[in-house]
N, C-alpha and C. Protein backbone atom coordinates (compact mmCIF):
# COMPACT_ATOMS: atom_id res chain seq x y z
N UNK A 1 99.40 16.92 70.22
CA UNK A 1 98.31 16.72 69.29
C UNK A 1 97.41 17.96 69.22
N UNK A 2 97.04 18.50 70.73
CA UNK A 2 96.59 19.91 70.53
C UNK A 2 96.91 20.94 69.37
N UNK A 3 98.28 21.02 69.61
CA UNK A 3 98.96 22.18 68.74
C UNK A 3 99.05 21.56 67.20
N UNK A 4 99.01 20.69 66.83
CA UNK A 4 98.87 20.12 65.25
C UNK A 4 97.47 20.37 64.76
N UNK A 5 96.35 20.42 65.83
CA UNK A 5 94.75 20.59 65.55
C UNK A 5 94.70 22.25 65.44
N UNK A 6 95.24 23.09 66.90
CA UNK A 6 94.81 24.17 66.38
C UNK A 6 95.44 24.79 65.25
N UNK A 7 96.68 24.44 64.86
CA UNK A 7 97.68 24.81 63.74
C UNK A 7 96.71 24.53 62.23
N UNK A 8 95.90 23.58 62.41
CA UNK A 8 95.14 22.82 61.25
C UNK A 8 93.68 24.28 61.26
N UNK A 9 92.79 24.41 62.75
CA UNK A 9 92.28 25.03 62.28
C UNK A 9 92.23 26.56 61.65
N UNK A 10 93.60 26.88 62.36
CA UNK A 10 93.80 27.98 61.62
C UNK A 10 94.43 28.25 60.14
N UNK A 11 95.11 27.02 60.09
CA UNK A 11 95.01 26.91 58.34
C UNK A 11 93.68 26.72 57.45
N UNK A 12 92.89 26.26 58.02
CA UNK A 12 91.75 26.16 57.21
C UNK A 12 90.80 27.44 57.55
N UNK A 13 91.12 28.37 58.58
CA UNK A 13 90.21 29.71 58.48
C UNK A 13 90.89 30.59 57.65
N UNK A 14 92.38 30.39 57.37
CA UNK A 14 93.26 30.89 56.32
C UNK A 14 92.69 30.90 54.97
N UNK A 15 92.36 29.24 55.05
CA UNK A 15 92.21 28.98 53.53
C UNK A 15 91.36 29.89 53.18
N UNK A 16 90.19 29.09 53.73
CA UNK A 16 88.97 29.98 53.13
C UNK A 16 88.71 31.34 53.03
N UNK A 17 89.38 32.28 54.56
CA UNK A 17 89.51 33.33 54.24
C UNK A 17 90.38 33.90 52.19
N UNK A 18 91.39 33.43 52.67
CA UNK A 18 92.24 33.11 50.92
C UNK A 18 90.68 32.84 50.18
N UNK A 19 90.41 31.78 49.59
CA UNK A 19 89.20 31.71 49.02
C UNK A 19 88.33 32.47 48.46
N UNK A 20 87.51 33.25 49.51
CA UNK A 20 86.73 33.94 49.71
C UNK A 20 87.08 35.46 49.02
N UNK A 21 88.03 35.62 49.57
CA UNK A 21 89.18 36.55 49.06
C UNK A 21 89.27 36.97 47.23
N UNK A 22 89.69 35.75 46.83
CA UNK A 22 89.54 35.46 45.42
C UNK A 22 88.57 35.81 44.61
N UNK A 23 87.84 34.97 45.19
CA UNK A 23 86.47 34.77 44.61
C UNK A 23 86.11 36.35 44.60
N UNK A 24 85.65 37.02 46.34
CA UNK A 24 85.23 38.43 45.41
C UNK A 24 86.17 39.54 44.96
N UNK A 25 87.63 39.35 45.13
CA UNK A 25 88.78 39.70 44.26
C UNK A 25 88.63 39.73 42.58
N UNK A 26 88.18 38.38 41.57
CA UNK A 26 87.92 38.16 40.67
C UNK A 26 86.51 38.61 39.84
N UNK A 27 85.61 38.38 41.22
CA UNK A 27 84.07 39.11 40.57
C UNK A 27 84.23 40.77 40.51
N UNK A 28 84.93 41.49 41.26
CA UNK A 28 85.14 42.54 41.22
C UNK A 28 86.06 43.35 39.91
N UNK A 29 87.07 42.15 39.56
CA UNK A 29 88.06 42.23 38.52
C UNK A 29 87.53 42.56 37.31
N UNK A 30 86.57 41.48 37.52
CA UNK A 30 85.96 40.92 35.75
C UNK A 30 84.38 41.84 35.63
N UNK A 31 83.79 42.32 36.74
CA UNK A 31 83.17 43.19 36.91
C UNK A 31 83.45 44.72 36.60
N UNK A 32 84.52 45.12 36.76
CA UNK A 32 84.95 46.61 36.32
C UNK A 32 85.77 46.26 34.75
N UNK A 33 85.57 45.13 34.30
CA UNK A 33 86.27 44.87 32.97
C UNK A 33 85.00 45.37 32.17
N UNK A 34 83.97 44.58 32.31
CA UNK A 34 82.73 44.80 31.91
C UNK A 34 82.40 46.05 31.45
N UNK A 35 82.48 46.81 32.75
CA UNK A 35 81.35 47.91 33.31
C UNK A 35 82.48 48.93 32.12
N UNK A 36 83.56 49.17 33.00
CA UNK A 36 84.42 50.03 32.70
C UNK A 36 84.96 50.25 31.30
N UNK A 37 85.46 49.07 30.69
CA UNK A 37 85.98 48.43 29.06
C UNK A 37 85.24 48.44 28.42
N UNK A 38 84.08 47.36 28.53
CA UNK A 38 83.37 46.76 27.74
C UNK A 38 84.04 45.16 27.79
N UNK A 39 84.91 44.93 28.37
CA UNK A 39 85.68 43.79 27.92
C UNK A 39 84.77 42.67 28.48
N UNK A 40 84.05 41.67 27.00
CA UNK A 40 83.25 40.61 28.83
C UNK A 40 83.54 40.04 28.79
N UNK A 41 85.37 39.01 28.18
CA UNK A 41 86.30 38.73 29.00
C UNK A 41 87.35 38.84 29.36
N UNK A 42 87.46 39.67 30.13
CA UNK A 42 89.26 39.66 30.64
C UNK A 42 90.27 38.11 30.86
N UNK A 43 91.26 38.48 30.15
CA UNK A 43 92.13 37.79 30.25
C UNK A 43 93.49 37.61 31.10
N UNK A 44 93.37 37.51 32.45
CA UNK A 44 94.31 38.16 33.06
C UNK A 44 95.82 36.41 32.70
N UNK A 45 96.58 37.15 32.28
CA UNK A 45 98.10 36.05 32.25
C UNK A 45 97.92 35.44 30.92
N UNK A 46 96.94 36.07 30.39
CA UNK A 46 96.63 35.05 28.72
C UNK A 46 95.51 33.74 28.94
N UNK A 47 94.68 33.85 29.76
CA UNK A 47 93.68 33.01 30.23
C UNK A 47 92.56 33.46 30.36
N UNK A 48 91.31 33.00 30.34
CA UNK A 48 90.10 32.98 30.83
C UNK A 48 89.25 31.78 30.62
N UNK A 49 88.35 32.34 30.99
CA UNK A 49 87.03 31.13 31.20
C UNK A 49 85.58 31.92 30.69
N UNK A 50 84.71 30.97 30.14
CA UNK A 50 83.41 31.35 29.27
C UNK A 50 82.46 29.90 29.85
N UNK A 51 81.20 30.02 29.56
CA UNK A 51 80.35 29.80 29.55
C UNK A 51 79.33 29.49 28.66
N UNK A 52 79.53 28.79 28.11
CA UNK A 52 78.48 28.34 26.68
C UNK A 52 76.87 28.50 26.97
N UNK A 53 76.29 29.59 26.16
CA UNK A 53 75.15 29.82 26.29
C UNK A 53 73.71 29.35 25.09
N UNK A 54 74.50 28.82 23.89
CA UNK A 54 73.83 28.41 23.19
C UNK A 54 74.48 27.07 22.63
N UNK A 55 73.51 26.42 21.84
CA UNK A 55 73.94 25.27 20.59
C UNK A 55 74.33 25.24 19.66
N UNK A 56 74.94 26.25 19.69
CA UNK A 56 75.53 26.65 18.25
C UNK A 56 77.05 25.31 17.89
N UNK A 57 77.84 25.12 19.42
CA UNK A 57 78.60 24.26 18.90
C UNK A 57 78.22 22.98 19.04
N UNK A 58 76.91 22.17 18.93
CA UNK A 58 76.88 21.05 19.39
C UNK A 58 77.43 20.17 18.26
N UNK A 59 77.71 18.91 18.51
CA UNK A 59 77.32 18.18 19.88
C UNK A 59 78.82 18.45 20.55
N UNK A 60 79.57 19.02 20.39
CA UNK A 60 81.24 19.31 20.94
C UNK A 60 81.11 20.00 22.48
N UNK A 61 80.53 21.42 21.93
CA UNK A 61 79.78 22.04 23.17
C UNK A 61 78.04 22.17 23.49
N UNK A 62 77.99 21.90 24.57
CA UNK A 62 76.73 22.32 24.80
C UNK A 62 76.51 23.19 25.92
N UNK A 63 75.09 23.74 25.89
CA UNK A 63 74.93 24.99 26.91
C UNK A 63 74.85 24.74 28.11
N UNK A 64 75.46 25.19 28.85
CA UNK A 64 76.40 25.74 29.91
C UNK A 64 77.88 24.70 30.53
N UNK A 65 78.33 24.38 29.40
CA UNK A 65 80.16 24.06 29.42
C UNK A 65 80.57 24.79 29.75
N UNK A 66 81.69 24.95 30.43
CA UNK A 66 82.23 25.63 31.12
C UNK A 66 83.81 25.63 30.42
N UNK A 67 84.09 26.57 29.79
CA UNK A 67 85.08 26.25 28.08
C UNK A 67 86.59 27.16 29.26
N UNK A 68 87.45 26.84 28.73
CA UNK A 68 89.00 27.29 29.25
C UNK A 68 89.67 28.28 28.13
N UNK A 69 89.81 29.09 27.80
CA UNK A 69 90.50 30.06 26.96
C UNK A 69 91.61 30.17 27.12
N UNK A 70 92.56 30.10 25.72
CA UNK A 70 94.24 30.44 26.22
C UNK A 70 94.42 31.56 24.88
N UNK A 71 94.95 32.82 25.14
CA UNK A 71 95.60 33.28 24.06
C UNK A 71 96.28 33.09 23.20
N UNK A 72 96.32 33.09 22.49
CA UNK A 72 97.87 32.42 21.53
C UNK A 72 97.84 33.37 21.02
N UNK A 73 99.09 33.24 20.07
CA UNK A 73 99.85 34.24 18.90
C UNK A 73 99.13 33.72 17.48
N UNK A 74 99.13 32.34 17.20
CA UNK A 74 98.52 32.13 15.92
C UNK A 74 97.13 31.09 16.34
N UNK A 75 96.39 31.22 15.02
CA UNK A 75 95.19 30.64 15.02
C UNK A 75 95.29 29.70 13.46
N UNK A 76 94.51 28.11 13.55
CA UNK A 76 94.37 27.42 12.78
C UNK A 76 92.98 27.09 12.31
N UNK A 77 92.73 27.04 10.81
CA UNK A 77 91.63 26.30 10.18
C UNK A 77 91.10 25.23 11.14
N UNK A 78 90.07 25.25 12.36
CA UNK A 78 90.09 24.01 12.70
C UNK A 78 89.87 24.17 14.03
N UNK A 79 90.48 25.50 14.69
CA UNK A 79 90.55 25.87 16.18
C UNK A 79 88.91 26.40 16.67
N UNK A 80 88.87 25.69 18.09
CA UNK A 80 87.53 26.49 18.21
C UNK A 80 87.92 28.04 18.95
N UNK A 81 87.39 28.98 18.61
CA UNK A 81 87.76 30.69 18.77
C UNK A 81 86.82 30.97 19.74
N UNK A 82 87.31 31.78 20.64
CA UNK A 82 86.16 32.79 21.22
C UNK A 82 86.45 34.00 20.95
N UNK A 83 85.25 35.00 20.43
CA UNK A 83 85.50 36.64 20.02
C UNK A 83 83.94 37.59 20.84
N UNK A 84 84.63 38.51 20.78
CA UNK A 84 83.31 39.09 21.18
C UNK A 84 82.91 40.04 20.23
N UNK A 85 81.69 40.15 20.06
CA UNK A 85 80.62 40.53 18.93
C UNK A 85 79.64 41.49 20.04
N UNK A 86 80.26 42.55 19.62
CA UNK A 86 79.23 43.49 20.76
C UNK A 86 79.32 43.33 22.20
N UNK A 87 78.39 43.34 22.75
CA UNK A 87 78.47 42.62 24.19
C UNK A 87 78.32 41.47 24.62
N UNK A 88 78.34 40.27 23.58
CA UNK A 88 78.29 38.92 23.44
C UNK A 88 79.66 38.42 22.95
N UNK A 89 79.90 36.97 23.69
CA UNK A 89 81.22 36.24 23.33
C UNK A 89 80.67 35.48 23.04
N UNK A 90 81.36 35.02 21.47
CA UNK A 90 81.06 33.94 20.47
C UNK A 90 82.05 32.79 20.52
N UNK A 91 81.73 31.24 20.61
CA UNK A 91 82.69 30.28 20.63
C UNK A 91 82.02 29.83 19.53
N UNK A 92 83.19 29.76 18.28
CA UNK A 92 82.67 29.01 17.25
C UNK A 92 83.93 28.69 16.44
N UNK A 93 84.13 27.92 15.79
CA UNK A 93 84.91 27.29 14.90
C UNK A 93 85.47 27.92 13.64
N UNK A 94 86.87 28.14 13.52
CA UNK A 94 87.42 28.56 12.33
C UNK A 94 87.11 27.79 11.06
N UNK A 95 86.90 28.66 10.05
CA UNK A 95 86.88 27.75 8.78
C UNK A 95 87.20 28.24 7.90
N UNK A 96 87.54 29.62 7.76
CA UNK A 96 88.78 30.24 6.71
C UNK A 96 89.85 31.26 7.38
N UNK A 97 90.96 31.46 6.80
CA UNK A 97 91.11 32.53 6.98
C UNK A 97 91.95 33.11 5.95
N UNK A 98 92.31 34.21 5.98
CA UNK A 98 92.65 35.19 4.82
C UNK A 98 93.69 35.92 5.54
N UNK A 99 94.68 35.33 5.70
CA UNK A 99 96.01 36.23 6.71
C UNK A 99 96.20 37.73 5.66
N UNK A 100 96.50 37.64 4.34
CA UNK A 100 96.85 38.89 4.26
C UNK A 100 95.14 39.68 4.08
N UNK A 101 94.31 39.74 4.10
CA UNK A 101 93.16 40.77 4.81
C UNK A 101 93.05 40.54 6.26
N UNK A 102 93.25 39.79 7.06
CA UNK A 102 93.90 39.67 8.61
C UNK A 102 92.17 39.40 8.75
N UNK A 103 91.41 38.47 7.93
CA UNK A 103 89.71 37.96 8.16
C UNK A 103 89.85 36.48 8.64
N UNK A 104 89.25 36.52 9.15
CA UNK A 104 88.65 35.21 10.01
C UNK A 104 87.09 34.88 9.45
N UNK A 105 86.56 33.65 8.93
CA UNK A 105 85.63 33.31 8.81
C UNK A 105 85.21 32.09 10.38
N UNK A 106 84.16 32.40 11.02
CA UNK A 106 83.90 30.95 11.83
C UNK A 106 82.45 30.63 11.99
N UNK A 107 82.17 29.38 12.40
CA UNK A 107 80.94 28.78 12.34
C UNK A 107 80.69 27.97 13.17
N UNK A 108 79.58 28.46 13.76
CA UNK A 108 79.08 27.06 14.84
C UNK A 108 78.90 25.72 13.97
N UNK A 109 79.65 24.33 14.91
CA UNK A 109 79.22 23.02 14.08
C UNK A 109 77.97 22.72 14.15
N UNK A 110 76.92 23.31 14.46
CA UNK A 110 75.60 23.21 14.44
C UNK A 110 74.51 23.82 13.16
N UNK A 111 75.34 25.02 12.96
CA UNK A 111 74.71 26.39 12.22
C UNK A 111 74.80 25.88 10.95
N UNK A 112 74.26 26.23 9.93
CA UNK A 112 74.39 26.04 8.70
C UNK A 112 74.47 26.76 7.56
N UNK A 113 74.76 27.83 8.25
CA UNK A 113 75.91 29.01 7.65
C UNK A 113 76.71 29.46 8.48
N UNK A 114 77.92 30.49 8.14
CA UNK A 114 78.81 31.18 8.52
C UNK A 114 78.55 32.29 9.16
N UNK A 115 79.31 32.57 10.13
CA UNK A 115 79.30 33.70 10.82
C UNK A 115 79.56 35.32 10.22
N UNK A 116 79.48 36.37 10.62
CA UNK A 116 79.63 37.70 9.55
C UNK A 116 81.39 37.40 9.91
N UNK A 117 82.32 37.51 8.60
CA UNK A 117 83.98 37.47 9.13
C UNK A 117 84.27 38.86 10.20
N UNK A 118 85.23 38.40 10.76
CA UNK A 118 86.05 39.25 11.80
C UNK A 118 87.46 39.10 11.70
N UNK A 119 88.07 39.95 12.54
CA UNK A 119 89.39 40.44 12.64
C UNK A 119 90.30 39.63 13.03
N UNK A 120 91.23 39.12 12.42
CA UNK A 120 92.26 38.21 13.09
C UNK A 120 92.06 38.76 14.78
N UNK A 121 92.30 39.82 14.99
CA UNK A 121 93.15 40.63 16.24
C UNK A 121 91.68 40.89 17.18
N UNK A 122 90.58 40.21 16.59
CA UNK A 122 89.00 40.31 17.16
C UNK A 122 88.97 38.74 18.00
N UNK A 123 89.72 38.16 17.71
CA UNK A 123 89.78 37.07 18.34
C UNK A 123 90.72 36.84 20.02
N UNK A 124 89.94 36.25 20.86
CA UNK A 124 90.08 36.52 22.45
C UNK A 124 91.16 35.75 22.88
N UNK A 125 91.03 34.61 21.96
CA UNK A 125 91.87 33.28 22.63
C UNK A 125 91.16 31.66 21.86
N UNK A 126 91.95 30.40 22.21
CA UNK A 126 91.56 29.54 21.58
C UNK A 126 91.07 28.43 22.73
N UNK A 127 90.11 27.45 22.52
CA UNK A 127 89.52 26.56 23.58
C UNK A 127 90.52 25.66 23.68
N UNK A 128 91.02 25.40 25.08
CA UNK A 128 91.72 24.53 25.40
C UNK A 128 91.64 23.20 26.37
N UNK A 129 89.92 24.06 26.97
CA UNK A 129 89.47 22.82 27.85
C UNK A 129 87.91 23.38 28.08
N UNK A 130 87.52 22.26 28.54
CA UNK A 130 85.77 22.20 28.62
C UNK A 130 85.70 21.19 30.03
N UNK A 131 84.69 21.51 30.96
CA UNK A 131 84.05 20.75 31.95
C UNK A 131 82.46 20.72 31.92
N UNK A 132 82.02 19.89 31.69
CA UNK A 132 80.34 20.12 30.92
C UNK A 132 79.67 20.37 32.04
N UNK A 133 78.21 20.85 31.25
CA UNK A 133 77.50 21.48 33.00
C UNK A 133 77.77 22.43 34.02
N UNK A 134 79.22 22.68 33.92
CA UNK A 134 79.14 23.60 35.44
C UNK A 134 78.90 24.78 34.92
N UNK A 135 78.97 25.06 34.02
CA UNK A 135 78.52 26.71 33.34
C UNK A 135 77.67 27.11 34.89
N UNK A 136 76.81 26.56 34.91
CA UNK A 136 75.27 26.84 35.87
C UNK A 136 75.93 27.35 37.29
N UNK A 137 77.06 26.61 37.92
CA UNK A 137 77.42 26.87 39.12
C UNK A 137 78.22 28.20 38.83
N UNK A 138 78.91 28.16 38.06
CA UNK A 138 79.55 29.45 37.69
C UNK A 138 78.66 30.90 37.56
N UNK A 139 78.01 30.82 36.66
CA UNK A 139 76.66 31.42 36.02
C UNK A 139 76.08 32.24 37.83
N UNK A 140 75.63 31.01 38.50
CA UNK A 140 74.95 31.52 40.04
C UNK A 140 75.83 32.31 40.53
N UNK A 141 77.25 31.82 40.50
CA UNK A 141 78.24 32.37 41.41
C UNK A 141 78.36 34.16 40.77
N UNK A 142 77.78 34.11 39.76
CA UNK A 142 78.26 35.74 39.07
C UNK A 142 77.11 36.54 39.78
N UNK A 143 75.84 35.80 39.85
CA UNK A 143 74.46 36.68 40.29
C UNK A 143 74.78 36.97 41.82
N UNK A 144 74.19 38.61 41.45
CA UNK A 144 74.22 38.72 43.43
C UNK A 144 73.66 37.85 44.23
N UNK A 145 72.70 37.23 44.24
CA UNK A 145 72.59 36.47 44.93
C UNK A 145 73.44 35.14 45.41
N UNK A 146 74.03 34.56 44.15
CA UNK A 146 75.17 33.55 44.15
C UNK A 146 76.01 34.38 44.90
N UNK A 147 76.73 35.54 44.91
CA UNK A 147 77.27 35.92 45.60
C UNK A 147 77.12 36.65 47.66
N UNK A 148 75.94 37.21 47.27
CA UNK A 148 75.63 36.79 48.67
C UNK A 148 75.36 35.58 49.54
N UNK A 149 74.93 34.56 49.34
CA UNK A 149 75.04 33.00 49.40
C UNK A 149 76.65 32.79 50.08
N UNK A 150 77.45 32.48 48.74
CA UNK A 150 78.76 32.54 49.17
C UNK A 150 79.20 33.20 50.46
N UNK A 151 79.09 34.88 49.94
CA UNK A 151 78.95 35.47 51.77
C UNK A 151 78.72 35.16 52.97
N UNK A 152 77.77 34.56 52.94
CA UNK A 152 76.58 34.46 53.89
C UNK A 152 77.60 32.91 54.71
N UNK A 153 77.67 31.87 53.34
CA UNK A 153 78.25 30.81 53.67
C UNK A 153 79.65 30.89 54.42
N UNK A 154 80.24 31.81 54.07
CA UNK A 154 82.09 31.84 54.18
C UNK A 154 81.66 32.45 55.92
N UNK A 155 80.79 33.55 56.32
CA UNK A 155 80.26 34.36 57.45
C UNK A 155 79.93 32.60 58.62
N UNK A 156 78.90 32.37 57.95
CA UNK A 156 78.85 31.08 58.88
C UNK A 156 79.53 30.33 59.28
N UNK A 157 80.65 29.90 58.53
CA UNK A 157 81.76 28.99 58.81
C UNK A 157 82.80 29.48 59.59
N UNK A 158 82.98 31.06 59.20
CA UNK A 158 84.33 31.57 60.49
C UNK A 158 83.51 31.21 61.70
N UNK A 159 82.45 32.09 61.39
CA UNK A 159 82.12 31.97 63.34
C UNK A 159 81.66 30.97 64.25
N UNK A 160 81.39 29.81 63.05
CA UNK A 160 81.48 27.96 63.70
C UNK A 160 82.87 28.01 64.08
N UNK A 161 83.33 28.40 63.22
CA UNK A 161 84.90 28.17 64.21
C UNK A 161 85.32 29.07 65.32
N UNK A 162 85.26 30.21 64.83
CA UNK A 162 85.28 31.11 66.01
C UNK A 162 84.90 30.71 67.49
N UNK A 163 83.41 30.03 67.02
CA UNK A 163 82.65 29.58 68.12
C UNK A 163 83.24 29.08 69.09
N UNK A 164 83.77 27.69 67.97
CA UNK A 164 83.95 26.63 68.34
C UNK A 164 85.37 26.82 69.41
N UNK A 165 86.26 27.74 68.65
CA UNK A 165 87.59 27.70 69.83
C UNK A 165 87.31 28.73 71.13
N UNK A 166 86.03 29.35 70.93
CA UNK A 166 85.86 30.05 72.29
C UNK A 166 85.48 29.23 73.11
N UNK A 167 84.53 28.41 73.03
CA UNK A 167 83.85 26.93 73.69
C UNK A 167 85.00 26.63 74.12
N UNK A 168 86.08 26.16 72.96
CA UNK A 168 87.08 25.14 73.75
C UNK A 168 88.06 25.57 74.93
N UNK A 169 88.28 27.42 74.70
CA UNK A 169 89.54 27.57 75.08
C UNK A 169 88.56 28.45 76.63
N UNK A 170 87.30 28.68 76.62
CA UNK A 170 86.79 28.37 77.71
C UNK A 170 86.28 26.94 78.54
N UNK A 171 86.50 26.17 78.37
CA UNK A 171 86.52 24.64 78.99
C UNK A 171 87.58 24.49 79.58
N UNK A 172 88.96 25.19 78.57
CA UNK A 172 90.06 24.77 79.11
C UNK A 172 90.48 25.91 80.38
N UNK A 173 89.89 27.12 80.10
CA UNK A 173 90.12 27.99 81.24
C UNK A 173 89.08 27.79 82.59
N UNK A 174 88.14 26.36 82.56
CA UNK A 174 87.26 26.38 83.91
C UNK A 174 88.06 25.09 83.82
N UNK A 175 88.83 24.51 83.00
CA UNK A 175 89.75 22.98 83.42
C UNK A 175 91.00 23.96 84.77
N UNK A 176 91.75 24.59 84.20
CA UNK A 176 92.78 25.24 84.90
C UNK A 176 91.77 25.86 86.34
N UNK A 177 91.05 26.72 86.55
CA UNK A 177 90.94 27.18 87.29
C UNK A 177 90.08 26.17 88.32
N UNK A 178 89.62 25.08 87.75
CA UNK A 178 88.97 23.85 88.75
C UNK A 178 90.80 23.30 89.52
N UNK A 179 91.44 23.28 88.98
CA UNK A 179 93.22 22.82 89.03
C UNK A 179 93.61 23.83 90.03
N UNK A 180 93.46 25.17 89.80
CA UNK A 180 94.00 26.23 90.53
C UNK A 180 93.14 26.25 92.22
N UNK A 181 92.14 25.93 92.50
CA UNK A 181 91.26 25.55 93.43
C UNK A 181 91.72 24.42 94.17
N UNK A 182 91.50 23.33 93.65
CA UNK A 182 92.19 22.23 94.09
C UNK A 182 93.54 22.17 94.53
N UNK A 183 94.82 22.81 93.94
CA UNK A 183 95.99 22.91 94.29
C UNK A 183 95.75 23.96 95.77
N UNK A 184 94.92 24.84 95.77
CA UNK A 184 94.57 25.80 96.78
C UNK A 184 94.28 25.20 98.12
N UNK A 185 93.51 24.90 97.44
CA UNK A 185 92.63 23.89 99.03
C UNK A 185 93.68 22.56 99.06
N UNK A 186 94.20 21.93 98.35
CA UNK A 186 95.26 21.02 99.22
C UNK A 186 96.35 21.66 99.88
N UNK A 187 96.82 22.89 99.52
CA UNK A 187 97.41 23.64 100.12
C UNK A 187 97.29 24.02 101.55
N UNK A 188 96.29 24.64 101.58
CA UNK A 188 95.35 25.27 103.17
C UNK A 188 95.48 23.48 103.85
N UNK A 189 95.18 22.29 102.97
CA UNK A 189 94.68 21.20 103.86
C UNK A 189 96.43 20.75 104.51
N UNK A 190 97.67 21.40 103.84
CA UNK A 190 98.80 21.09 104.21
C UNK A 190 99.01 21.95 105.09
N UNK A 191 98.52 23.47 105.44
CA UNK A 191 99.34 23.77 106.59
C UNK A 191 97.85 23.63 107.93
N UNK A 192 97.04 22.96 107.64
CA UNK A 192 96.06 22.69 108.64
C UNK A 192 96.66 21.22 109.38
């Protein structure tokens, strides 16, 4: 049973190490996309993720949804789009398009006009999923501070464990050597 526990905790200092890993693997990723590109979202495998910052799509989206992006090859009258417009990413709704001028018209379902048209090929990807609200946890997790936090958190937890198997695997080394004593002295008490 020992060896199934410590096998467990070192999978779980794995994990999180893994985790942790990621996490500032990805802020670093999407951070030099930014800085470096301009890109403010990278799409790594034909995917990303956004953050709804206004009402422009309500009541469908609201601010801070946490929206799923997939690339595709084609786009429909009807799809909600994300594009970026300067240093801002726009999620808003198709409502024309003009394949041979390669224009895109879209519009927030809120707005009550149209957006300025853009480029078929200006378009990032299409919404494929939404989780409402977490924008915010996401959002923290980008600020240094959200990220030192995290740090700080992932730092505390190795060395609870750390701790914790030095504690144990010293208990078990004053268990043995209370054993090694005792076998000693019954020893001496056998040739006395």
């Amino acid at each position: 049973m020992k060896i199934i526990k410590d096998r467990f905790d070192g999978f779980k200092r794995f994990l999180l190490l893994t985790v942790i890993s990621l996490f500032l693997g990805f802020n670093i990723y999407f951070w030099n996309a930014y800085q470096l590109v301009g890109n403010a979202m990278p799409m790594p495998l034909g995917y990303g993720v956004a953050v709804v910052l206004s009402g422009s799509m309500e009541p469908e989206l609201s601010v801070n949804d946490l929206v799923f992006i997939h690339q595709e090859d084609n786009y429909e009258v009807g799809d909600v789009v994300i594009y970026q417009s300067g240093d801002e990413l726009i999620i808003h709704r198709i409502i024309n398009i003009n394949k041979e001028a390669g224009i895109v018209e879209t519009k927030g379902d809120a707005n009550n006009a149209s957006d300025n048209p853009i480029f078929y090929d200006d378009i990032k990807g299409k919404m494929i999923g939404c989780i409402p609200w977490i924008g915010h946890i996401v959002q923290f997790l980008h600020m240094p501070i959200g990220i030192l936090i995290v740090l700080l958190l992932a730092f505390v937890l190795l060395e609870r464990s750390y701790r914790y198997e030095y504690i144990k695997d010293n208990k078990e080394l004053e268990r043995i050597k209370k054993e090694i004593c005792y076998l000693r002295a019954e020893k001496n008490d056998d040739k006395n």
